[in-house]
Protein backbone atom coordinates (compact mmCIF):
# COMPACT_ATOMS: atom_id res chain seq x y z
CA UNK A 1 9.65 -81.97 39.28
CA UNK A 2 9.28 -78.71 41.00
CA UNK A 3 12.94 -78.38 41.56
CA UNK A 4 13.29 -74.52 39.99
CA UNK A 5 10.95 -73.26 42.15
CA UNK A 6 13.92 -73.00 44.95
CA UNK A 7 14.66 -69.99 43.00
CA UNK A 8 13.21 -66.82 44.66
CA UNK A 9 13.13 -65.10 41.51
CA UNK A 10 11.56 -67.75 38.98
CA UNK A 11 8.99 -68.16 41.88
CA UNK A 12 7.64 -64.55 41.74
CA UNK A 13 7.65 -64.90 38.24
CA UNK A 14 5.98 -68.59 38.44
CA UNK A 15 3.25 -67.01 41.02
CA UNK A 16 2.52 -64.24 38.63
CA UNK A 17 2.25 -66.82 35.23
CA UNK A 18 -0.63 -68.92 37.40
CA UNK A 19 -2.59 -65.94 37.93
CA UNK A 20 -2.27 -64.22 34.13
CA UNK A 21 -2.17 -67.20 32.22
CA UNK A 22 -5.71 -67.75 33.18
CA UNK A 23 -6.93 -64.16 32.13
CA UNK A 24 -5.12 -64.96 28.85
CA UNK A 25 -6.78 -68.34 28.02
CA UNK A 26 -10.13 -66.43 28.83
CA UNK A 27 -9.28 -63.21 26.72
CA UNK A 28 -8.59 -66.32 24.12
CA UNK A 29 -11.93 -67.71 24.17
CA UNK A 30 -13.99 -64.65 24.49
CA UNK A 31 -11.84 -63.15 21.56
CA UNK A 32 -12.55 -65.93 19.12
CA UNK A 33 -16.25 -65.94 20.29
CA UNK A 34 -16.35 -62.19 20.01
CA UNK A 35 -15.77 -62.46 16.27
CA UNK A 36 -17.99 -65.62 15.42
CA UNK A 37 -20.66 -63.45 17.20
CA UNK A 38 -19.94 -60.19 14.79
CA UNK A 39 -19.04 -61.69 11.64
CA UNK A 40 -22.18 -64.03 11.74
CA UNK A 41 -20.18 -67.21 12.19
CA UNK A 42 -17.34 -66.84 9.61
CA UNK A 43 -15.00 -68.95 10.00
CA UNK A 44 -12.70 -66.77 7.45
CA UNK A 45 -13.41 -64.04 9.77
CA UNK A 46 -11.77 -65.95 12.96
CA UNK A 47 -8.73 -66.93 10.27
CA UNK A 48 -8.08 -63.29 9.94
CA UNK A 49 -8.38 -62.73 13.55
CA UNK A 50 -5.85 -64.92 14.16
CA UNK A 51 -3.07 -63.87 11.16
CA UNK A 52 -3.83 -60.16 12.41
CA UNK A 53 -2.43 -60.98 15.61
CA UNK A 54 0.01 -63.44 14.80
CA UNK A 55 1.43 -61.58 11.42
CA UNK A 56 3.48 -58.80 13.69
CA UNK A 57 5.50 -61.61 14.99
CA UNK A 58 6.89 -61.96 11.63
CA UNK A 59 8.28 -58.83 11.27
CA UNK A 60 9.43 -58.06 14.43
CA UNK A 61 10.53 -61.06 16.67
CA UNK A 62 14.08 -61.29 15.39
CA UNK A 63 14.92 -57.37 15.63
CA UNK A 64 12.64 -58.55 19.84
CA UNK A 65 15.62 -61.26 20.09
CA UNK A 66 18.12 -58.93 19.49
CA UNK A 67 16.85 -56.18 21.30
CA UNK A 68 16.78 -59.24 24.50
CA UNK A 69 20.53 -59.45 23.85
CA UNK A 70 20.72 -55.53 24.29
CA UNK A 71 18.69 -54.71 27.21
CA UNK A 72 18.00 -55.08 30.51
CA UNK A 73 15.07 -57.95 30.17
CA UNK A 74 13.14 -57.68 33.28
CA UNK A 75 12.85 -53.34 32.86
CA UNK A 76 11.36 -54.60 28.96
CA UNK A 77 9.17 -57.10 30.29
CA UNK A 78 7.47 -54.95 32.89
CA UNK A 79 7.11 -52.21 29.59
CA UNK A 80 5.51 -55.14 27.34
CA UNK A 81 3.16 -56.59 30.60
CA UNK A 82 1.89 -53.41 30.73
CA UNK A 83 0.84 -52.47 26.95
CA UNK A 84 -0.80 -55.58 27.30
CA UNK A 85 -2.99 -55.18 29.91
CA UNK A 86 -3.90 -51.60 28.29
CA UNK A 87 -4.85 -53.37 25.29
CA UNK A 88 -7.12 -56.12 27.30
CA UNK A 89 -9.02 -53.16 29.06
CA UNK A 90 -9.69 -51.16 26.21
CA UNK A 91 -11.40 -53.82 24.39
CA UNK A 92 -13.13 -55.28 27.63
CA UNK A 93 -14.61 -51.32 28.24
CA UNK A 94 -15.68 -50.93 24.09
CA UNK A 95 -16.99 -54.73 24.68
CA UNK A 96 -19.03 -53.87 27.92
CA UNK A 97 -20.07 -50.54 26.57
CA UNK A 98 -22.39 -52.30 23.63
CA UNK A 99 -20.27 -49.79 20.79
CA UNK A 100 -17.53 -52.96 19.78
CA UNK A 101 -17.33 -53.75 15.87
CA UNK A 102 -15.10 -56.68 13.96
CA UNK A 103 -12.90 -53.04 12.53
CA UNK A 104 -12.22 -52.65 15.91
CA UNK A 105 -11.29 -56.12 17.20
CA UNK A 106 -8.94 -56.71 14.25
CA UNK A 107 -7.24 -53.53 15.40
CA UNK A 108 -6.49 -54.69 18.90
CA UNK A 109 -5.55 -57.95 17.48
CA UNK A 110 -2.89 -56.52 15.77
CA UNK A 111 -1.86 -54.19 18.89
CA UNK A 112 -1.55 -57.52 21.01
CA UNK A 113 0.44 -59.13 18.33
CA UNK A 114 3.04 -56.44 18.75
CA UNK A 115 3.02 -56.83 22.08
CA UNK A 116 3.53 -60.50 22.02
CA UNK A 117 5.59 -60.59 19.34
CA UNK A 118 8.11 -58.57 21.80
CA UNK A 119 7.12 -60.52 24.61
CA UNK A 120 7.90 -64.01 23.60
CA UNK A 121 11.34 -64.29 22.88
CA UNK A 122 12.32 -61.70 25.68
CA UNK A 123 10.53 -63.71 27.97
CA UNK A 124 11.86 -67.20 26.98
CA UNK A 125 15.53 -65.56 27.21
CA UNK A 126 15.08 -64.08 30.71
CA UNK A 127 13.91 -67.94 31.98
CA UNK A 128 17.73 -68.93 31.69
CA UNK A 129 18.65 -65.66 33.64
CA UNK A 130 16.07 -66.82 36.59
CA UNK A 131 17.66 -70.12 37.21
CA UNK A 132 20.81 -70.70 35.46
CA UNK A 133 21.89 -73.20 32.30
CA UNK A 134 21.45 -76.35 34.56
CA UNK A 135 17.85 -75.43 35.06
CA UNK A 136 16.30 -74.48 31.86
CA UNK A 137 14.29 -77.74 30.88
CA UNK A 138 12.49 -77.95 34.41
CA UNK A 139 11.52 -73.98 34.26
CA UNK A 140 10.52 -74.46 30.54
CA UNK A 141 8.55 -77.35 31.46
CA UNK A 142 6.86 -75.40 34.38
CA UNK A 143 6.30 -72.53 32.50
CA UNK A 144 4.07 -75.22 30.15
CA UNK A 145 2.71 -76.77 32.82
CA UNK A 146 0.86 -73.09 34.18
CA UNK A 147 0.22 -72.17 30.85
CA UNK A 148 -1.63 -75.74 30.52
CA UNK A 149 -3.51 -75.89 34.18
CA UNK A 150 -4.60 -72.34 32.72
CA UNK A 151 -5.73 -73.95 29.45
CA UNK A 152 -8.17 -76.01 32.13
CA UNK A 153 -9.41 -73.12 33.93
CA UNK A 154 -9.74 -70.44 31.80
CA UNK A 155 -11.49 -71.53 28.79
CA UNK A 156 -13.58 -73.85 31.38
CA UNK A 157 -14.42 -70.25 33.15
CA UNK A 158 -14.76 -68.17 30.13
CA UNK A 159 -16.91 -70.46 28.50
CA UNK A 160 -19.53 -70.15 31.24
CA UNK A 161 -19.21 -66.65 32.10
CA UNK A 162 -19.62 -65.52 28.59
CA UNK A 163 -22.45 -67.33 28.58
CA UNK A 164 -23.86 -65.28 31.88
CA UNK A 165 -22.16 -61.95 31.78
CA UNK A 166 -20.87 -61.92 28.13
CA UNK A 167 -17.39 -61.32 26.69
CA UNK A 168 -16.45 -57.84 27.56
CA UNK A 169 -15.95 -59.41 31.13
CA UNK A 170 -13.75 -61.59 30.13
CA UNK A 171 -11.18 -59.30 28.67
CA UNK A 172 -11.36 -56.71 32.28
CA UNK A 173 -10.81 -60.02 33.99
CA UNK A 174 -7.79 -60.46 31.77
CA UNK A 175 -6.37 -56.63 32.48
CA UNK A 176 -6.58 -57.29 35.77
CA UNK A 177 -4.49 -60.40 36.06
CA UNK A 178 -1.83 -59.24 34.03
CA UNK A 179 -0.98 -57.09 37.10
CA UNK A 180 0.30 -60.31 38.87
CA UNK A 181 2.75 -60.39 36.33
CA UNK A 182 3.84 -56.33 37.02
CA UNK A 183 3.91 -57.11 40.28
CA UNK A 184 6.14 -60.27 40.27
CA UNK A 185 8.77 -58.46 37.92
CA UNK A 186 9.15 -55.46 40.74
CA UNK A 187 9.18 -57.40 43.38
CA UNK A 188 12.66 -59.22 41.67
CA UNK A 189 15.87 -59.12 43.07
CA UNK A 190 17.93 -58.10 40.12
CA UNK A 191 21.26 -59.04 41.72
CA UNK A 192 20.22 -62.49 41.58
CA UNK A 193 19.66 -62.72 38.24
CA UNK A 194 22.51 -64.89 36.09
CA UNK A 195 22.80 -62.62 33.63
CA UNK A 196 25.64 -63.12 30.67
CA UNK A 197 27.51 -60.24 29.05
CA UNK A 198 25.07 -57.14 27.62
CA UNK A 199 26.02 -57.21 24.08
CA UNK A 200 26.87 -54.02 23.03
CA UNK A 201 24.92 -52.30 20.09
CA UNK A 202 26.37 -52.89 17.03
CA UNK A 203 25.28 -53.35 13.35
CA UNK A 204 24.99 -56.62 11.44
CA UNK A 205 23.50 -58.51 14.79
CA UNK A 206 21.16 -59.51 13.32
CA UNK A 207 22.53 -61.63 10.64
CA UNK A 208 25.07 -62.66 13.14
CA UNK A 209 22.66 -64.40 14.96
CA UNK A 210 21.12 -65.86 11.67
CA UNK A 211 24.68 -67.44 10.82
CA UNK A 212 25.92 -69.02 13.67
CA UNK A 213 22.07 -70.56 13.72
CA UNK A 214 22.75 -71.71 9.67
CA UNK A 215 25.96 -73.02 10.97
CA UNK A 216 24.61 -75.76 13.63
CA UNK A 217 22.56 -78.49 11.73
CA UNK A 218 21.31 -79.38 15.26
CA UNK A 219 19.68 -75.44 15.06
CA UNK A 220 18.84 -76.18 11.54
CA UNK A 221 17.11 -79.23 12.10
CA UNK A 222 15.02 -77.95 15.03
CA UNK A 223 13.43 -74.84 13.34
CA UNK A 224 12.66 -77.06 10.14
CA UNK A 225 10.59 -79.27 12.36
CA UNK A 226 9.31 -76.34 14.52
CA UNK A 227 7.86 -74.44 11.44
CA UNK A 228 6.13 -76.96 9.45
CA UNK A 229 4.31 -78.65 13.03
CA UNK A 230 3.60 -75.42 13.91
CA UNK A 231 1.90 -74.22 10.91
CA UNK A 232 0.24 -77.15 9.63
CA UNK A 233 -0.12 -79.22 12.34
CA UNK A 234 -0.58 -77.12 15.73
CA UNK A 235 -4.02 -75.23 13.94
CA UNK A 236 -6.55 -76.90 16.33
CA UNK A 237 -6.23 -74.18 18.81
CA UNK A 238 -8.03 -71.93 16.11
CA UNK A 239 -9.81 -74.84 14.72
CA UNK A 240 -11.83 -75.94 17.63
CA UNK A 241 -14.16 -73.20 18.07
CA UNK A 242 -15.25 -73.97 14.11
CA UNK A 243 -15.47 -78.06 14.78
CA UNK A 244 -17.06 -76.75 18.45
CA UNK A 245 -20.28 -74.64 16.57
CA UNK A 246 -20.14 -75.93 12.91
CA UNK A 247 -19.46 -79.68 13.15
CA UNK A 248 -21.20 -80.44 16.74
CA UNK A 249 -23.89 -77.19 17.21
CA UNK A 250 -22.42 -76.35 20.27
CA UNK A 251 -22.52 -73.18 22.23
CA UNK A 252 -19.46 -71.30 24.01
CA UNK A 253 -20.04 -73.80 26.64
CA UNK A 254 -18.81 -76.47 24.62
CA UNK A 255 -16.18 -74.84 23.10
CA UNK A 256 -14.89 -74.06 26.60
CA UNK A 257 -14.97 -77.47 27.27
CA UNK A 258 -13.01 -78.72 24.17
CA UNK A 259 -10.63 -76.65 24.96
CA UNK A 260 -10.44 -77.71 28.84
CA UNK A 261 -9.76 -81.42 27.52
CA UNK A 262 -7.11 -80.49 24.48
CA UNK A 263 -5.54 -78.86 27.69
CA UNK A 264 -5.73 -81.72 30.37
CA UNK A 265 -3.37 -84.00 27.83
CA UNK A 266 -0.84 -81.00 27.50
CA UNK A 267 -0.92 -80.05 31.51
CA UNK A 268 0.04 -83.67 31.98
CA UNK A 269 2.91 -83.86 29.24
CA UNK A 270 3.82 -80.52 30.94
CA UNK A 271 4.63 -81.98 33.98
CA UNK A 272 6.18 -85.06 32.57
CA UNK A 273 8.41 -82.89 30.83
CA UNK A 274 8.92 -81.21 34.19
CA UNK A 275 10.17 -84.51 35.53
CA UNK A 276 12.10 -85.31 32.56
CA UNK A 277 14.10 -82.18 32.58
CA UNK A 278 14.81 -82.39 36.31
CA UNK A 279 16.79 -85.50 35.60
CA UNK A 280 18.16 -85.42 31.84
CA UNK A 281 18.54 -82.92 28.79
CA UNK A 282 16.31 -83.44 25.81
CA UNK A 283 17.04 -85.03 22.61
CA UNK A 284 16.51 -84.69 19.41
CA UNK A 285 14.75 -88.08 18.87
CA UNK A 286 12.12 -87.65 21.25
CA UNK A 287 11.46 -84.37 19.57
CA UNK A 288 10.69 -86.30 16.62
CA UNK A 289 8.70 -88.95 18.32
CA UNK A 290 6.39 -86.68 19.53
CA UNK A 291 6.16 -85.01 16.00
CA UNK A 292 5.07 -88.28 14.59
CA UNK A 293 3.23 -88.84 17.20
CA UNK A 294 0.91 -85.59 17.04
CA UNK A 295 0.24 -85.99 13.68
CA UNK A 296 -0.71 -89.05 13.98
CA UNK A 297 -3.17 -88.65 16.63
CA UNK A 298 -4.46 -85.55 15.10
CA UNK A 299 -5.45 -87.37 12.27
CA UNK A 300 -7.01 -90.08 14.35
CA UNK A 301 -9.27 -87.30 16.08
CA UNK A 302 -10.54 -85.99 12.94
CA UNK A 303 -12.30 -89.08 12.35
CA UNK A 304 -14.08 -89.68 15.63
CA UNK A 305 -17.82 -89.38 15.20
CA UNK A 306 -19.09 -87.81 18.42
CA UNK A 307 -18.66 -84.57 20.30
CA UNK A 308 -17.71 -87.11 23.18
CA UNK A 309 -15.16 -89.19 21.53
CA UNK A 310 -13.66 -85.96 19.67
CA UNK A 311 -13.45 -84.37 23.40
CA UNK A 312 -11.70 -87.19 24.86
CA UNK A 313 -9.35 -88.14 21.77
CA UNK A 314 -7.84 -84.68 22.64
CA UNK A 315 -6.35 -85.55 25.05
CA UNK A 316 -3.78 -87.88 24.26
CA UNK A 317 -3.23 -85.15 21.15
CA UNK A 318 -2.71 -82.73 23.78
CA UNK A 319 0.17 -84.61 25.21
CA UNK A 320 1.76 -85.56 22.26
CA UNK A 321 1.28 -81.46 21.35
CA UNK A 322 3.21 -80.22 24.65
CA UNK A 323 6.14 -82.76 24.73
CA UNK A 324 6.79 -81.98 20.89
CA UNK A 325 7.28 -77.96 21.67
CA UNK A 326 8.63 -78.19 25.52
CA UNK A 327 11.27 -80.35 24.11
CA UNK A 328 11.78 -78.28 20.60
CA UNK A 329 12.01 -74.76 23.24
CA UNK A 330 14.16 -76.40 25.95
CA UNK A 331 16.44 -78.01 22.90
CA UNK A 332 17.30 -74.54 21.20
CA UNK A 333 18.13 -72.77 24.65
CA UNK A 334 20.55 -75.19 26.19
CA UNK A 335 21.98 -75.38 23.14
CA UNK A 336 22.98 -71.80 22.40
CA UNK A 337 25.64 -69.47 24.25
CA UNK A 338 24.27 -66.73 26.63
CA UNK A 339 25.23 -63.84 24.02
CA UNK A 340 23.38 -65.41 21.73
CA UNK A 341 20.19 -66.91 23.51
CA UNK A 342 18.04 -63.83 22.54
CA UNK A 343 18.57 -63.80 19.12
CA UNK A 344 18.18 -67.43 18.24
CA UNK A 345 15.00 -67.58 20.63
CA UNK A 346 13.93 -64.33 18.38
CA UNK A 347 14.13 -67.19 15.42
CA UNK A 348 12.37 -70.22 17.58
CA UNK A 349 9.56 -68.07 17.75
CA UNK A 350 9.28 -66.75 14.81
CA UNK A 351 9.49 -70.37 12.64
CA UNK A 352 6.92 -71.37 15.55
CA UNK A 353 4.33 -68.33 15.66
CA UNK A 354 5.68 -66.68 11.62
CA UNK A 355 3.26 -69.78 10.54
CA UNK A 356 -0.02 -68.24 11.98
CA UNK A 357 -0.46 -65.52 9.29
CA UNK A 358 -0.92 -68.34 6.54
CA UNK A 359 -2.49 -70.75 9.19
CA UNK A 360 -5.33 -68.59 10.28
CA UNK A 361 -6.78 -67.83 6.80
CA UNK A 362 -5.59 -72.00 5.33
CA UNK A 363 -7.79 -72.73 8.26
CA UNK A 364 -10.97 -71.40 7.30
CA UNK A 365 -10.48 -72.06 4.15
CA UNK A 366 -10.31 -75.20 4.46
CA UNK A 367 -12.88 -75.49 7.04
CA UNK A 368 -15.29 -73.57 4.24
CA UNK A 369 -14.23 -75.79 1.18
CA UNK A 370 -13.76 -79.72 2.84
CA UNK A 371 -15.73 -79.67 5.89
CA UNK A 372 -15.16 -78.84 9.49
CA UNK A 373 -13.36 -81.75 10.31
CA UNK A 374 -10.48 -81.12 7.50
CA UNK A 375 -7.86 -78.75 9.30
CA UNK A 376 -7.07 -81.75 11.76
CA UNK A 377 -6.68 -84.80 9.33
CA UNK A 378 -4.78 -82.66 6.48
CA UNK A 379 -3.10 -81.06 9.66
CA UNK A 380 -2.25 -84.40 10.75
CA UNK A 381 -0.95 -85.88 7.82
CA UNK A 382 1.51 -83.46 7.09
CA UNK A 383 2.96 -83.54 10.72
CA UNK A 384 3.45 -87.30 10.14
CA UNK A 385 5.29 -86.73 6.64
CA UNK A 386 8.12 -83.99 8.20
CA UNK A 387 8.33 -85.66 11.02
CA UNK A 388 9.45 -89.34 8.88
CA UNK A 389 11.28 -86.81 6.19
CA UNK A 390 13.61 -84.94 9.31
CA UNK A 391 14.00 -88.66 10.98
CA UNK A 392 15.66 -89.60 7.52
CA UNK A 393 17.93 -86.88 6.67
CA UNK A 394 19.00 -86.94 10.53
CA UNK A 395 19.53 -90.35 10.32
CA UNK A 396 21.65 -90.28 6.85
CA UNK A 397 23.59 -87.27 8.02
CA UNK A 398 24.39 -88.48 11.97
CA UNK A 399 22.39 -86.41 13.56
CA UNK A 400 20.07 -89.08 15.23
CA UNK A 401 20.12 -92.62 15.89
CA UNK A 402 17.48 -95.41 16.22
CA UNK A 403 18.38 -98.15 18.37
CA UNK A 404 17.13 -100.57 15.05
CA UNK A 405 19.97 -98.78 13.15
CA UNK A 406 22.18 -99.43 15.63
CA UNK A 407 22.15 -102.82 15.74
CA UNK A 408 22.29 -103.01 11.92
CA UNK A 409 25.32 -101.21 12.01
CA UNK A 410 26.93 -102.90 15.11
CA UNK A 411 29.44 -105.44 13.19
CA UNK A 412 31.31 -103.30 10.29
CA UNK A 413 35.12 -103.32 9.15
CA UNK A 414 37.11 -100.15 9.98
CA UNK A 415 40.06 -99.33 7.40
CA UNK A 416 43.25 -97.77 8.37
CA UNK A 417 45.97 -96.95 6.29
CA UNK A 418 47.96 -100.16 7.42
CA UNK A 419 45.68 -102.99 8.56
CA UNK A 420 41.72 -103.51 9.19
CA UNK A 421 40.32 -103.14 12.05
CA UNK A 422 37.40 -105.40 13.23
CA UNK A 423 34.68 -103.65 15.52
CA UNK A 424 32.43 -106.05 17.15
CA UNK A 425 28.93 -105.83 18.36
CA UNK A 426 28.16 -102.79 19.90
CA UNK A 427 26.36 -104.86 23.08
CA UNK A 428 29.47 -106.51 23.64
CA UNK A 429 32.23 -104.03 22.12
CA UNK A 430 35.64 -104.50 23.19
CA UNK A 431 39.01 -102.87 22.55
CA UNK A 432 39.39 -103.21 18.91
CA UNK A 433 41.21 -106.58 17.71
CA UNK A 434 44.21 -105.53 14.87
CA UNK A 435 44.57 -108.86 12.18
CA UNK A 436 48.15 -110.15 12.36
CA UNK A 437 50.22 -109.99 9.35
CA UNK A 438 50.30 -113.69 8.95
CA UNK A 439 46.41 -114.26 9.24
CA UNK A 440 45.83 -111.56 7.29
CA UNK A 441 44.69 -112.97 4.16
CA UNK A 442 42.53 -115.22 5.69
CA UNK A 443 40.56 -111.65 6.51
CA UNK A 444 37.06 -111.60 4.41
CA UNK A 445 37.15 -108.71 2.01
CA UNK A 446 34.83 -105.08 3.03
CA UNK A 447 32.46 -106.22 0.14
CA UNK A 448 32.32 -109.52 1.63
CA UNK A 449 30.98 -108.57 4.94
């Protein structure tokens, strides 16, 4: 389960995602409280929150994948920490200082957004330079499983210490731990790194990337899925704090601890994936099982009539959640070349985060017009109709099997140009049996079989 952590490298960086990640999920909180607390609990205004920061993603993650390709990835990462951490401090000191106004917190959302829109896809990329090909899906899976035992802690922490010292804390807590990160990309052997061939600047990358993604229909497939989850589907993370204070009338406190259970189903799917990826590669099917299987149980949630059965129905949406994009990220990069791992991963995160900038606004709409409740069951749904929809047009084209279509296909006739062939059973296949000439018109016809 643990198996990348032999890696000196990914360890420093590992050490350094435990100790951020939890700054981050409290910067999360305290940001979306922040702006329920100025805009006089809006949910529109926490929909525009959220496409502010989300929307520079779309514009800029695919020139951030190529620019992975170009550069020396650790050097960037250490440039895009530290913007971040300036950003988290100025809006924990206007916070603090009593002078903060929505203006201003839609500005700094837009600052991080450039930030992470950089920092995604260079720092998915520079996980296959840590620890090699053979160990992407564990480190991918360990990377989920810190960002999830974060999702535990920090929202669990931020929830009550916004409640005793107030946001503005939480965002100087969050400066400060992004300096574990710093610290872990310094302290970095670069020789140790498996790095591939720099690819020299050139023009038309870009769309060079975009083609040899358009000309894998396992690629295709993939970011289909990945963009229509994401965006329709994936929208509880924004739409718990409105089902937290306008469904249930709870405080911070129980948003906090929403959030801690959504996050105990996806730490546990992190680690299973963890174990998974230790042993074998992921597959496209169980990508779309745990599709199906999100929307399903997101729909399920948005039906449960308590604050105590919502809490604890998250949790088994939380694991269905994490195995659906561990396998989806782990998918794309052992299935791309080393010269091209930036670039496509500039795509994966763009069809998974490009989404937010309509999801963040669809949200509150649809909060304000149906009813608190309404983001997860119309979220649900749809996740449940792509996921059947890519399951049939993989299916058709031979992209995926089922073992039910297996079997229905296990006795068929094969033509050559001479004589059939007979295939039998696939449990019990042997080599195949040619007809003789003599018996052969005792052979039933292809329409009659």
């Amino acid at each position: 389960m643990f198996a990348s952590l032999r890696i000196r490298n990914y360890r420093l960086f590992f050490s350094g995602q435990v100790i951020s990640n939890i700054g981050t999920w409290m910067q999360r909180i305290a940001q979306d409280w922040l702006v329920f607390e100025l805009s006089g609990n809006n949910p529109v205004a926490l929909g525009i929150a959220v496409a502010l920061q989300f929307a520079p993603t779309v514009l800029l993650s695919l020139w951030a994948g190529v620019l992975a390709d170009r550069v020396d990835k650790r050097r960037l990462s250490l440039f895009i920490q530290s913007g971040i951490a300036v950003q988290a401090l100025v809006l924990g000191l206007l916070d603090t200082a009593g002078v903060v106004t929505l203006w201003q917190v839609y500005l700094l959302c837009v600052v991080l957004g450039v930030f992470s829109a950089l920092d995604v896809p260079v720092r998915q990329s520079f996980v296959a330079e840590m620890v090699g090909r053979d160990q992407i899906p564990n480190a991918v899976a360990l990377n989920s499983a810190v960002f999830n035992m974060a999702r535990i802690v920090g929202p669990a922490i931020a929830g009550f210490g916004i409640t005793a010292a107030g946001t503005g804390w939480m965002f100087l807590v969050n400066a400060i731990s992004t300096l574990a990160v710093i610290a872990g990309l310094l302290l970095m052997k670069p020789d140790r790194l498996v790095r591939g061939r720099t690819v020299p600047r050139a023009k038309g990358q870009l769309r060079e990337g975009l083609a040899y993604v358009r000309g894998r229909s396992d690629l295709v497939a993939v970011m289909v899925l990945v963009f229509f989850v994401s965006t329709f589907g994936i929208t509880f993370f924004t739409s718990l704090a409105i089902v937290a204070r306008n469904v249930f009338g709870t405080a911070a406190d129980g948003y906090g601890l929403l959030s801690t259970l959504l996050a105990v189903g996806t730490f546990t799917g992190s680690l299973m994936a963890a174990r998974r990826g230790a042993k074998r590669k992921p597959n496209v099917r169980l990508l779309l099982i745990a599709a199906g299987s999100l929307g399903v149980l997101e729909t399920l949630a948005a039906f449960m009539p308590t604050y105590l059965v919502f809490g604890i129905a998250l949790i088994p949406l939380g694991f269905a959640t994490i195995t659906f994009l561990n396998t989806a990220n782990a998918l794309v990069q052992t299935a791309v070349s080393a010269e091209m791992r930036g670039r496509v991963m500039g795509l994966y995160v763009l069809v998974l985060i490009g989404g937010s900038p309509i999801a963040g606004p669809m949200v509150g709409w649809m909060a304000t017009t149906f009813g608190g409740r309404s983001p997860f069951s119309i979220g649900g749904v749809i996740s449940v109709i792509v996921a059947v929809a890519c399951a049939a047009v993989l299916a058709r084209r031979g992209g995926v099997t089922f073992p039910g279509r297996r079997r229905l296909a296990g006795l068929r006739v094969l033509f050559s140009r001479s004589e059939p062939v007979v295939e039998l059973p696939v449990e019990r296949r042997a080599a195949p049996r040619r007809v003789s000439a003599r018996a052969r018109t005792a052979v039933p016809t292809r329409r009659a079989l």
